[in-house]
Each structure stands twice: as C-alpha cells, then as structure tokens.
C-alpha atoms as a PDB file:
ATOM      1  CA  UNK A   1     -19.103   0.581 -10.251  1.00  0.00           C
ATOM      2  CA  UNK A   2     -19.767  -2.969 -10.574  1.00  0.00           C
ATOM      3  CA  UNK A   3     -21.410  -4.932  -7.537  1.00  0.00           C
ATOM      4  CA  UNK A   4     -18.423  -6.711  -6.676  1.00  0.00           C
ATOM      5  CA  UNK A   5     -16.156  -3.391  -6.739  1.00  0.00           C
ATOM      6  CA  UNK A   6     -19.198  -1.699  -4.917  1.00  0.00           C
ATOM      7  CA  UNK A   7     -19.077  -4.659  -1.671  1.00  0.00           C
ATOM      8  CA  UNK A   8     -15.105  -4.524  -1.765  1.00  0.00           C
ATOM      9  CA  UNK A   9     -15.047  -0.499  -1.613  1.00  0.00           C
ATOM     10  CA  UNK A  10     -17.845  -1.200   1.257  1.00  0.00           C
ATOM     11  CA  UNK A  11     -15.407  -3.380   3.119  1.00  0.00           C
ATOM     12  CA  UNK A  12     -12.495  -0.937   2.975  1.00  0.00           C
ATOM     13  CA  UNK A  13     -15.052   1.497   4.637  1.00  0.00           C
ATOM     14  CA  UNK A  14     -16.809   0.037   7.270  1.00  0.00           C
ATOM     15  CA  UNK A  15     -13.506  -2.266   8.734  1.00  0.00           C
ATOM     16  CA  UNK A  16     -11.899   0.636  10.323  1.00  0.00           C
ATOM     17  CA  UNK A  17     -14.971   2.044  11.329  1.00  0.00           C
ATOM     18  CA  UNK A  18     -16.069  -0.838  13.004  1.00  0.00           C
ATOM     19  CA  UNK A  19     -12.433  -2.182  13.562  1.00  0.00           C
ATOM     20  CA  UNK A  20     -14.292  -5.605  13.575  1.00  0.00           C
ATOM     21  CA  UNK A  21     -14.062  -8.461  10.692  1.00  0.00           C
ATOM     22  CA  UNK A  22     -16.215 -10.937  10.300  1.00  0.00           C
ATOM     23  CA  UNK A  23     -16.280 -14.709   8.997  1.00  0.00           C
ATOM     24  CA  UNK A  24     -17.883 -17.673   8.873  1.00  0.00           C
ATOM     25  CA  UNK A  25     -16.405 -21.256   9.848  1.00  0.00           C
ATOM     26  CA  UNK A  26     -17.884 -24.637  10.907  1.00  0.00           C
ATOM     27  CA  UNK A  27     -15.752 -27.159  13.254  1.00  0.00           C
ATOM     28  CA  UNK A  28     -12.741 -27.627  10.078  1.00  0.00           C
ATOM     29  CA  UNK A  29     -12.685 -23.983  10.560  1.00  0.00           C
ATOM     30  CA  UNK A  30     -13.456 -21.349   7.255  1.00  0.00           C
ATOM     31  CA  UNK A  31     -14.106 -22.500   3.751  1.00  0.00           C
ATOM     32  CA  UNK A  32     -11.656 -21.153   1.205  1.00  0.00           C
ATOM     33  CA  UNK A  33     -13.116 -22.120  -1.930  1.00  0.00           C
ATOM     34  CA  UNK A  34     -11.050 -22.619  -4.791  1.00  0.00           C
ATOM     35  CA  UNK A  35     -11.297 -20.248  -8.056  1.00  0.00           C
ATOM     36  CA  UNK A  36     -11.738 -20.784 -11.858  1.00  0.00           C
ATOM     37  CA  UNK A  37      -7.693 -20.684 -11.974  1.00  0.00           C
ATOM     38  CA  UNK A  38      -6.977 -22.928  -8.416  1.00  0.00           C
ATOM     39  CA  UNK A  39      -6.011 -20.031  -6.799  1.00  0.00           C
ATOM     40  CA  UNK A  40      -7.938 -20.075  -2.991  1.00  0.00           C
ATOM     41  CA  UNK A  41      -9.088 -17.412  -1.379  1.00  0.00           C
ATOM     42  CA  UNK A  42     -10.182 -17.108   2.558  1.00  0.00           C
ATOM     43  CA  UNK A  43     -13.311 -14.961   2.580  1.00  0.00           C
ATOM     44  CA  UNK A  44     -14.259 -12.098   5.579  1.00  0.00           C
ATOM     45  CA  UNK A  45     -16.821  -9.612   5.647  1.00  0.00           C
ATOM     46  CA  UNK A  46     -17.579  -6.030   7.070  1.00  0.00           C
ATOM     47  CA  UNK A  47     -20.506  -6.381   9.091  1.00  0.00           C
ATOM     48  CA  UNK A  48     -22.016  -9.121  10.501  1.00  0.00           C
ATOM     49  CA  UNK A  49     -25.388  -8.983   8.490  1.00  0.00           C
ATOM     50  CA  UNK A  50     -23.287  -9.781   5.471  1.00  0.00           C
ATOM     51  CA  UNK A  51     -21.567 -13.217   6.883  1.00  0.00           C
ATOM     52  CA  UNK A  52     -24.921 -14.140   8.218  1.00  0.00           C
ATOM     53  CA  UNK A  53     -26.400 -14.151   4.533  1.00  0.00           C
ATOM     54  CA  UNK A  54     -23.304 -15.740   2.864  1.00  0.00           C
ATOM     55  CA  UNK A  55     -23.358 -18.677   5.535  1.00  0.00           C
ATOM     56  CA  UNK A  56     -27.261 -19.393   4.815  1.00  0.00           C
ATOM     57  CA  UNK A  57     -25.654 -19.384   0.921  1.00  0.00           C
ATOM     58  CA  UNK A  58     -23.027 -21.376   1.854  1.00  0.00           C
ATOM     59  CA  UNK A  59     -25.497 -24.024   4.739  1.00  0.00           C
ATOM     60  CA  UNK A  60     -23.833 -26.843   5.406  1.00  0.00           C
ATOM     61  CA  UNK A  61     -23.599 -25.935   9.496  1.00  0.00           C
ATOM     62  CA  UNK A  62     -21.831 -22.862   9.130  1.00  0.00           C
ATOM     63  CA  UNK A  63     -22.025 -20.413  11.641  1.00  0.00           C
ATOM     64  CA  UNK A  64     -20.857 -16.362  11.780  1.00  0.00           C
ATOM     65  CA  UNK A  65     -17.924 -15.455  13.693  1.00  0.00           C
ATOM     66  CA  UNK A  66     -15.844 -12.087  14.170  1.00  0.00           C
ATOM     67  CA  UNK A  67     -12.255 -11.229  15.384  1.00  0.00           C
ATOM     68  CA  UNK A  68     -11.048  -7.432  16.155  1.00  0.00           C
ATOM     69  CA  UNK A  69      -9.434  -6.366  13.608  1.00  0.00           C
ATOM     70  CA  UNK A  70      -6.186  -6.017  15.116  1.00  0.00           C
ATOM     71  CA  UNK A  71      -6.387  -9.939  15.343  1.00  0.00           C
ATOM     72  CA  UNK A  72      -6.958  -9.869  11.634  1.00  0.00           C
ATOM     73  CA  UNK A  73      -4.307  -7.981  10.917  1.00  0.00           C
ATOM     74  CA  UNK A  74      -1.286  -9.384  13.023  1.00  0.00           C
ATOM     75  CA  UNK A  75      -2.217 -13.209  12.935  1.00  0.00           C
ATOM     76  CA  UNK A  76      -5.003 -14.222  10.224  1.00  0.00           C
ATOM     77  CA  UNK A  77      -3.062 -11.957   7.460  1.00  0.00           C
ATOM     78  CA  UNK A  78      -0.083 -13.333   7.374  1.00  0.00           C
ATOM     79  CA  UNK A  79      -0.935 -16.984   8.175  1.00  0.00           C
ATOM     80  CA  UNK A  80      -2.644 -16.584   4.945  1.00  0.00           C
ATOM     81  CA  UNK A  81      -0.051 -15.153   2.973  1.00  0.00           C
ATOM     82  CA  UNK A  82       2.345 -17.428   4.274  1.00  0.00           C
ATOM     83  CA  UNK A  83      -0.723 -20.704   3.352  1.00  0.00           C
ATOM     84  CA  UNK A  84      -0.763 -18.737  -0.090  1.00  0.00           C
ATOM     85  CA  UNK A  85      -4.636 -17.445  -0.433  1.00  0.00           C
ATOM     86  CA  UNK A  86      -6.096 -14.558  -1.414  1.00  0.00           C
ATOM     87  CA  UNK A  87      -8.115 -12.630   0.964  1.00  0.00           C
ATOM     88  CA  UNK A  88     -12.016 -12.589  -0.286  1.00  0.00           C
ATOM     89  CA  UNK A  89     -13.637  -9.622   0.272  1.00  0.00           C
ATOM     90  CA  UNK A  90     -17.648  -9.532   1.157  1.00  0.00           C
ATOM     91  CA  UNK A  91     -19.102 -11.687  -1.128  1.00  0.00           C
ATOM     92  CA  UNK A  92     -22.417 -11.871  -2.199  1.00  0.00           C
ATOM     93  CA  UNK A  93     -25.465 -12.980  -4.065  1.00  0.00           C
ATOM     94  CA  UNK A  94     -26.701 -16.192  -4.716  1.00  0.00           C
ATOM     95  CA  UNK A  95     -23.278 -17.349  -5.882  1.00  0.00           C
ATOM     96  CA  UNK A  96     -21.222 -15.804  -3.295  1.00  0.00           C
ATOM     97  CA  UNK A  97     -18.799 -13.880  -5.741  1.00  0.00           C
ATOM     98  CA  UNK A  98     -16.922 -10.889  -5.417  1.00  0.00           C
ATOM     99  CA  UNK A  99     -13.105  -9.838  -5.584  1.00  0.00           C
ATOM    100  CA  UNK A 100     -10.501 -10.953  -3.701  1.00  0.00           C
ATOM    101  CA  UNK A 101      -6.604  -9.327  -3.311  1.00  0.00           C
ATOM    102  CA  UNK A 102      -3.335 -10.216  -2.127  1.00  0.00           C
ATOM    103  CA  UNK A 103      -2.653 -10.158   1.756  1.00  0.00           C
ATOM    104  CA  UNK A 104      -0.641  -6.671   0.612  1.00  0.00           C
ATOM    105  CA  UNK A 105      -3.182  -5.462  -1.875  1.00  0.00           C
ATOM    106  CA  UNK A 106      -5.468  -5.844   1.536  1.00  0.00           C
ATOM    107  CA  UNK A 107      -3.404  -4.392   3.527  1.00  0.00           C
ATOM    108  CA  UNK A 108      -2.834  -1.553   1.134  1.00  0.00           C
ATOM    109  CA  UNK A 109      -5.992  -0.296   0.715  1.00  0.00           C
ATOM    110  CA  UNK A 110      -6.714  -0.418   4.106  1.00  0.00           C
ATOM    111  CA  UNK A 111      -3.988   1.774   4.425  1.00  0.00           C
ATOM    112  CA  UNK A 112      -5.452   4.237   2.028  1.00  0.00           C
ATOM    113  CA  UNK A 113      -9.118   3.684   4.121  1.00  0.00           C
ATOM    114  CA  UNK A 114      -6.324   6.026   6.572  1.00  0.00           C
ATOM    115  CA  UNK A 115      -5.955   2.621   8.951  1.00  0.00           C
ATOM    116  CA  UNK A 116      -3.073   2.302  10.042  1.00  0.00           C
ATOM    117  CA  UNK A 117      -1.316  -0.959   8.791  1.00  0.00           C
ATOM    118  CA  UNK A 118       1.719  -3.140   9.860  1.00  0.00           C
ATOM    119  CA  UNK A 119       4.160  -4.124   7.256  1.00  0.00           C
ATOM    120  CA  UNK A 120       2.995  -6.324   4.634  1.00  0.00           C
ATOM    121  CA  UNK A 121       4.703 -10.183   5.415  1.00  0.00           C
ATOM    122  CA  UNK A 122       6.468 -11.018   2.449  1.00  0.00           C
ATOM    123  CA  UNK A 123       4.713 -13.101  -0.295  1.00  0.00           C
END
C-alpha cells in the first residue's frame, strides 16, 4: 500500500473511533490548496497529532482545530460539495500530499468503516 493509500485507510479507521475530525485554519478560515488539474480540495485529519504536523508544514499562523464528527458530516460535507472541493484526507510529509475523494466517495467509505452516514447531498 502506498503512503498516501496507507494515511487515507488510517483516516477511515480512526474517525469513527474517535468520532472527532480535525483541521487546521487561520483567521480566512482553512486552506484548500489547489491541485495539478485546478481541482481544490479542503483537507481534515484523524487525530490531532497529524494536523499539528501539517500546520508547522503549512506555517504561515495556522493553528489546529477539531469539530465532532457529526458536525462534519451534516454541515462541513455538504457546504463543500455544494463550494465544489474535494475532501483531502490526512496529508503528509514534507509536501503535504495524499488523496483526496468526492464528498460521496467520503461519505462512502465511511460507511463501509460501519459509520453510519446521512445521504450523500447531490454533486
């Protein structure tokens, strides 16, 4: 398994054991960094630990925040969707890279983590 498919599967087993999700955000709110093809993606991560390392990456003021995951799920998901972006999924390294999916790729294998997920909004 490749790093980036080894953080994502990480993510999609520590949310719903924590039931927490974490980001990072300065006073604009979160960066969501365009990729290679202009496509954006809003980043989160599963534990705390991990947003603290990607906002030292990142600098620039950023600080770590988390939301319950509930939160994440019935207001930050589909504000995204509806804005477009791709949900980033704990990214890493020096770089900060790693996958990101769909609001209903998210939310589908979240579903298959056996958590419980409200209907994907449409995209």
């Amino acid at each position: 398994m490749s790093q980036s498919g080894a953080q994502a599967a990480a993510f999609f087993r520590d949310v719903p054991r924590s039931r927490t999700v974490w980001f990072v955000q300065d006073e604009q709110g979160s960066p969501v960094p365009r990729d290679s093809d202009g496509t954006r993606s809003l980043p989160f991560w599963s534990t705390s630990a991990r947003a603290t390392r990607a906002a030292r990456v990142w600098g620039h003021g950023l600080w770590v925040a988390s939301m319950p995951l509930e939160q994440w799920l019935e207001a930050e998901l589909p504000s995204a969707a509806e804005d477009g972006l791709l949900i980033g999924i704990n990214w890493s390294g020096p770089r900060l890279v790693g996958w990101s999916f769909t609001v209903a790729e998210t939310l589908n294998r979240l579903a298959a983590a056996d958590l419980p997920a409200p209907h994907a909004p449409s995209e």
